[in-house]
N, C-alpha and C. Protein backbone atom coordinates (compact mmCIF):
# COMPACT_ATOMS: atom_id res chain seq x y z
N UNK A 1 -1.43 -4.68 -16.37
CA UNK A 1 -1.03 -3.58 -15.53
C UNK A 1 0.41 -3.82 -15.08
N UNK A 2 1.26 -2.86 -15.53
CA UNK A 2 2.74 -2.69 -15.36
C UNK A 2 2.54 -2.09 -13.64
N UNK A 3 4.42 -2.31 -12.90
CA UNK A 3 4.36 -1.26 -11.50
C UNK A 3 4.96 -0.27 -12.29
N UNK A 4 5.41 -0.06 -13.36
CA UNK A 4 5.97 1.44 -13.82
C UNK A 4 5.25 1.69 -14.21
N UNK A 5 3.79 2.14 -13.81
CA UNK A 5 3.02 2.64 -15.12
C UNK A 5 1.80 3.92 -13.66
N UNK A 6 2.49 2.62 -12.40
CA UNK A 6 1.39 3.20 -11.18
C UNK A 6 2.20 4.17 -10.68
N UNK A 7 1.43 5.47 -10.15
CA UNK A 7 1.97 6.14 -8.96
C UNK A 7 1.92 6.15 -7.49
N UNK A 8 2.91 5.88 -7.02
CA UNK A 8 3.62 5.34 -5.74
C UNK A 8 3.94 6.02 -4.72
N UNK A 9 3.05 6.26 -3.83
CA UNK A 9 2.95 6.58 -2.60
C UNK A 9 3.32 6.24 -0.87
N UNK A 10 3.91 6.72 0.12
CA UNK A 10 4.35 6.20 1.36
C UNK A 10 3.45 7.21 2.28
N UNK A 11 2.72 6.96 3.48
CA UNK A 11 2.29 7.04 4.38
C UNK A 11 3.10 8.71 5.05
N UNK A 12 2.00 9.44 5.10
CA UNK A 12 2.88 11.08 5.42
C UNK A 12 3.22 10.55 6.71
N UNK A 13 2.54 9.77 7.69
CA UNK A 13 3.00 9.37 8.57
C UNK A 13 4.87 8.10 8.99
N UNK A 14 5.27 8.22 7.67
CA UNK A 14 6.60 7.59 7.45
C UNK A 14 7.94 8.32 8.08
N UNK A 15 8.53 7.87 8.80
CA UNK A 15 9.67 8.43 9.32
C UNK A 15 10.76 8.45 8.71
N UNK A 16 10.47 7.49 7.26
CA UNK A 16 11.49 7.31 6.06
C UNK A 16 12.70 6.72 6.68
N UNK A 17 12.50 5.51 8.02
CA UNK A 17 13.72 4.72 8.06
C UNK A 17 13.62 3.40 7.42
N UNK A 18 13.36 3.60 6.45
CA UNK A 18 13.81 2.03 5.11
C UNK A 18 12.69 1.32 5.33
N UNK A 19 12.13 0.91 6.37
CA UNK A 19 10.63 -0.29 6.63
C UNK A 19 9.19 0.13 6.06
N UNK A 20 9.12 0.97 4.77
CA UNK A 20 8.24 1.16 4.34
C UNK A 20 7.33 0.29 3.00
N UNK A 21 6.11 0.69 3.09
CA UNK A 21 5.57 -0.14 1.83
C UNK A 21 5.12 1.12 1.39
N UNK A 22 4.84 1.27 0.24
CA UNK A 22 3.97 1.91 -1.06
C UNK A 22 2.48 1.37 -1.41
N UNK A 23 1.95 2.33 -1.74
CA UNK A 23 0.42 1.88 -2.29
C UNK A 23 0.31 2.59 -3.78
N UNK A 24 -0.48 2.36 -4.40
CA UNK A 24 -0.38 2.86 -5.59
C UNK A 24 -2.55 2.83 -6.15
N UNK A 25 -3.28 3.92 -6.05
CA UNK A 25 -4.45 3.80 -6.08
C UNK A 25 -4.81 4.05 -7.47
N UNK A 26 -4.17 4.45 -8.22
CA UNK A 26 -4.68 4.34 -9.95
C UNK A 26 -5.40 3.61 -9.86
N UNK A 27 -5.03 1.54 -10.09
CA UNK A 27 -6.09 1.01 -10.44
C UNK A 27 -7.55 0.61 -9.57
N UNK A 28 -7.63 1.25 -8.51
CA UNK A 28 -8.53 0.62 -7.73
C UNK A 28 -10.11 0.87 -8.53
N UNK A 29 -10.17 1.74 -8.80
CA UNK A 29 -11.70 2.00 -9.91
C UNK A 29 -12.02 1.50 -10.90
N UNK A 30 -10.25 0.46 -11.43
CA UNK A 30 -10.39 -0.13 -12.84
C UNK A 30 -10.54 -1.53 -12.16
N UNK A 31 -9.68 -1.81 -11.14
CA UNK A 31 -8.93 -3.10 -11.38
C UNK A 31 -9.99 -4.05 -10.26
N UNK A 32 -10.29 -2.74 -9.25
CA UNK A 32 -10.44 -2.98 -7.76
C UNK A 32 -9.66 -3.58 -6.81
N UNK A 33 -8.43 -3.09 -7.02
CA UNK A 33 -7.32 -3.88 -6.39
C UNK A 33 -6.40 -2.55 -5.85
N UNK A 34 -5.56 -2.44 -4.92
CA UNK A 34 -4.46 -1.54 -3.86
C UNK A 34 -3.29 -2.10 -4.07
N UNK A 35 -2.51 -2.10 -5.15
CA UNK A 35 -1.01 -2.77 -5.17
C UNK A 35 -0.60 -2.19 -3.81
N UNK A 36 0.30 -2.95 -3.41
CA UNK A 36 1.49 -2.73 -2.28
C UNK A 36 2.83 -3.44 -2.60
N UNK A 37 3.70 -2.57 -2.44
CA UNK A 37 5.13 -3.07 -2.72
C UNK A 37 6.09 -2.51 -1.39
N UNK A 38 7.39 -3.02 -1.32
CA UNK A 38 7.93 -2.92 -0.55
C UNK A 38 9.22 -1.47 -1.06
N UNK A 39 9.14 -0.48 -0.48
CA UNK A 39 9.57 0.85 -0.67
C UNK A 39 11.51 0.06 -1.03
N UNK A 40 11.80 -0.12 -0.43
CA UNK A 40 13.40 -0.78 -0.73
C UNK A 40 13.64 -1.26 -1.63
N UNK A 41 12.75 -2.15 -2.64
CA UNK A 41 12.73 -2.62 -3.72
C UNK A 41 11.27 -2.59 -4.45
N UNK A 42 11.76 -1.55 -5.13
CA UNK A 42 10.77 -0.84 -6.26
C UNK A 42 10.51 -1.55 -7.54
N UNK A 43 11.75 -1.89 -7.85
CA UNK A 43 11.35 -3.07 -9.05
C UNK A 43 11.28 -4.44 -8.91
N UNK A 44 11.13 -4.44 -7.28
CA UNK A 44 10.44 -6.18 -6.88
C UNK A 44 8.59 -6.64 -7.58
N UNK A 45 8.04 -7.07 -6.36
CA UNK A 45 6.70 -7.54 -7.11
C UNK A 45 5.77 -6.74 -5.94
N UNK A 46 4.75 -6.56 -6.66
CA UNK A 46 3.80 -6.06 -5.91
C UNK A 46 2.90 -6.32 -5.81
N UNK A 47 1.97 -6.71 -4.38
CA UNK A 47 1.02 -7.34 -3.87
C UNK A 47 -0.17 -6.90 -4.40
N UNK A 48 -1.73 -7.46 -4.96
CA UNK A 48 -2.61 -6.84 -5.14
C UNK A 48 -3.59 -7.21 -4.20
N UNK A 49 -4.18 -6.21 -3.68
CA UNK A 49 -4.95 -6.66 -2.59
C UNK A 49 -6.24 -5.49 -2.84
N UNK A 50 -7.41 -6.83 -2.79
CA UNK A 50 -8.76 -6.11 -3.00
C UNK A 50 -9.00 -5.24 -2.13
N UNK A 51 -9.62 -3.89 -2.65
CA UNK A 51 -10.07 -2.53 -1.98
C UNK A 51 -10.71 -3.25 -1.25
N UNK A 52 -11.37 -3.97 -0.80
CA UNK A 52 -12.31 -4.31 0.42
C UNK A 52 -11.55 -4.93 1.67
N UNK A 53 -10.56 -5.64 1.33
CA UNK A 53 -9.65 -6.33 2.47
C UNK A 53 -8.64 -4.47 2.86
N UNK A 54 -7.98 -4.23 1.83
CA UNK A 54 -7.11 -3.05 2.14
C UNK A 54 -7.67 -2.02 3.01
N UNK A 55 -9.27 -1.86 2.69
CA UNK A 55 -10.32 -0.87 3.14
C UNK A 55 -10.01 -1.11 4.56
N UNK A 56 -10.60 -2.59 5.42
CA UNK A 56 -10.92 -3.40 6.37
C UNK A 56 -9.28 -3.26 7.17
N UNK A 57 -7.94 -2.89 6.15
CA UNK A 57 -7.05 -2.86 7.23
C UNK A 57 -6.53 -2.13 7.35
N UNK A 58 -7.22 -0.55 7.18
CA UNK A 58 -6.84 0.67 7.10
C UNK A 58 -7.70 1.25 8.53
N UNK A 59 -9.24 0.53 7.99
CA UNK A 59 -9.71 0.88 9.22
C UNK A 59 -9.47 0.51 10.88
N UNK A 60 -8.70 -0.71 10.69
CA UNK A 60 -8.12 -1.89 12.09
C UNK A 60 -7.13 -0.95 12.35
N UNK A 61 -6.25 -0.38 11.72
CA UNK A 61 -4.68 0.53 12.32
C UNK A 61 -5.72 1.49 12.49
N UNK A 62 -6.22 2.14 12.08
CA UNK A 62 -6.88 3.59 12.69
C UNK A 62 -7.87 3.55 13.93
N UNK A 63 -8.16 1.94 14.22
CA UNK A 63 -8.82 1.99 15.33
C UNK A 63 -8.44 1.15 16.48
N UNK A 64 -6.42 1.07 15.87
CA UNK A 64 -5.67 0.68 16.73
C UNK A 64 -5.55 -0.93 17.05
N UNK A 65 -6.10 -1.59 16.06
CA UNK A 65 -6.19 -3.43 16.68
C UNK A 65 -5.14 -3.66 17.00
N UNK A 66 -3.72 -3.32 16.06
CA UNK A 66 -2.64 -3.42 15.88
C UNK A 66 -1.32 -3.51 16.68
N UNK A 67 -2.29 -2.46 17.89
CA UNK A 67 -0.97 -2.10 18.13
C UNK A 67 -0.57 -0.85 17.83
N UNK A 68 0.62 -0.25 18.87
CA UNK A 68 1.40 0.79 18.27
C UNK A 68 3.13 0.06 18.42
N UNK A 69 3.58 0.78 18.21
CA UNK A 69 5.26 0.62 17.96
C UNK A 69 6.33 1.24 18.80
């Protein structure tokens, strides 16, 4: 699995000042994995992180563990 091959997504919630990451969900049904890369550098490397951890920290920001900003 190439990152030019995934489609690359940012958070509608992005204010688009440069501190963003990307997700890319193509392979999650193949691979079971949520690449994440860092939006500033697109042809850097990108993190694979199992749908079950990614799942677990989607639900923690939406139920605020985090923090706000």
């Amino acid at each position: 699995m190439t990152t030019a091959s995934l489609t690359w997504f940012k958070s509608s919630y992005s204010s688009n000042g440069g501190n963003c990451v990307e997700v890319a969900l193509n392979p999650v049904a193949v691979h079971g994995v949520v690449p994440v890369r860092d939006s500033k550098n697109v042809s850097g490397p990108a993190l694979n992180v199992p749908t079950g951890s990614f799942a677990a920290f989607v639900a923690g920001v939406k139920a605020g563990e985090f923090g706000s900003v």
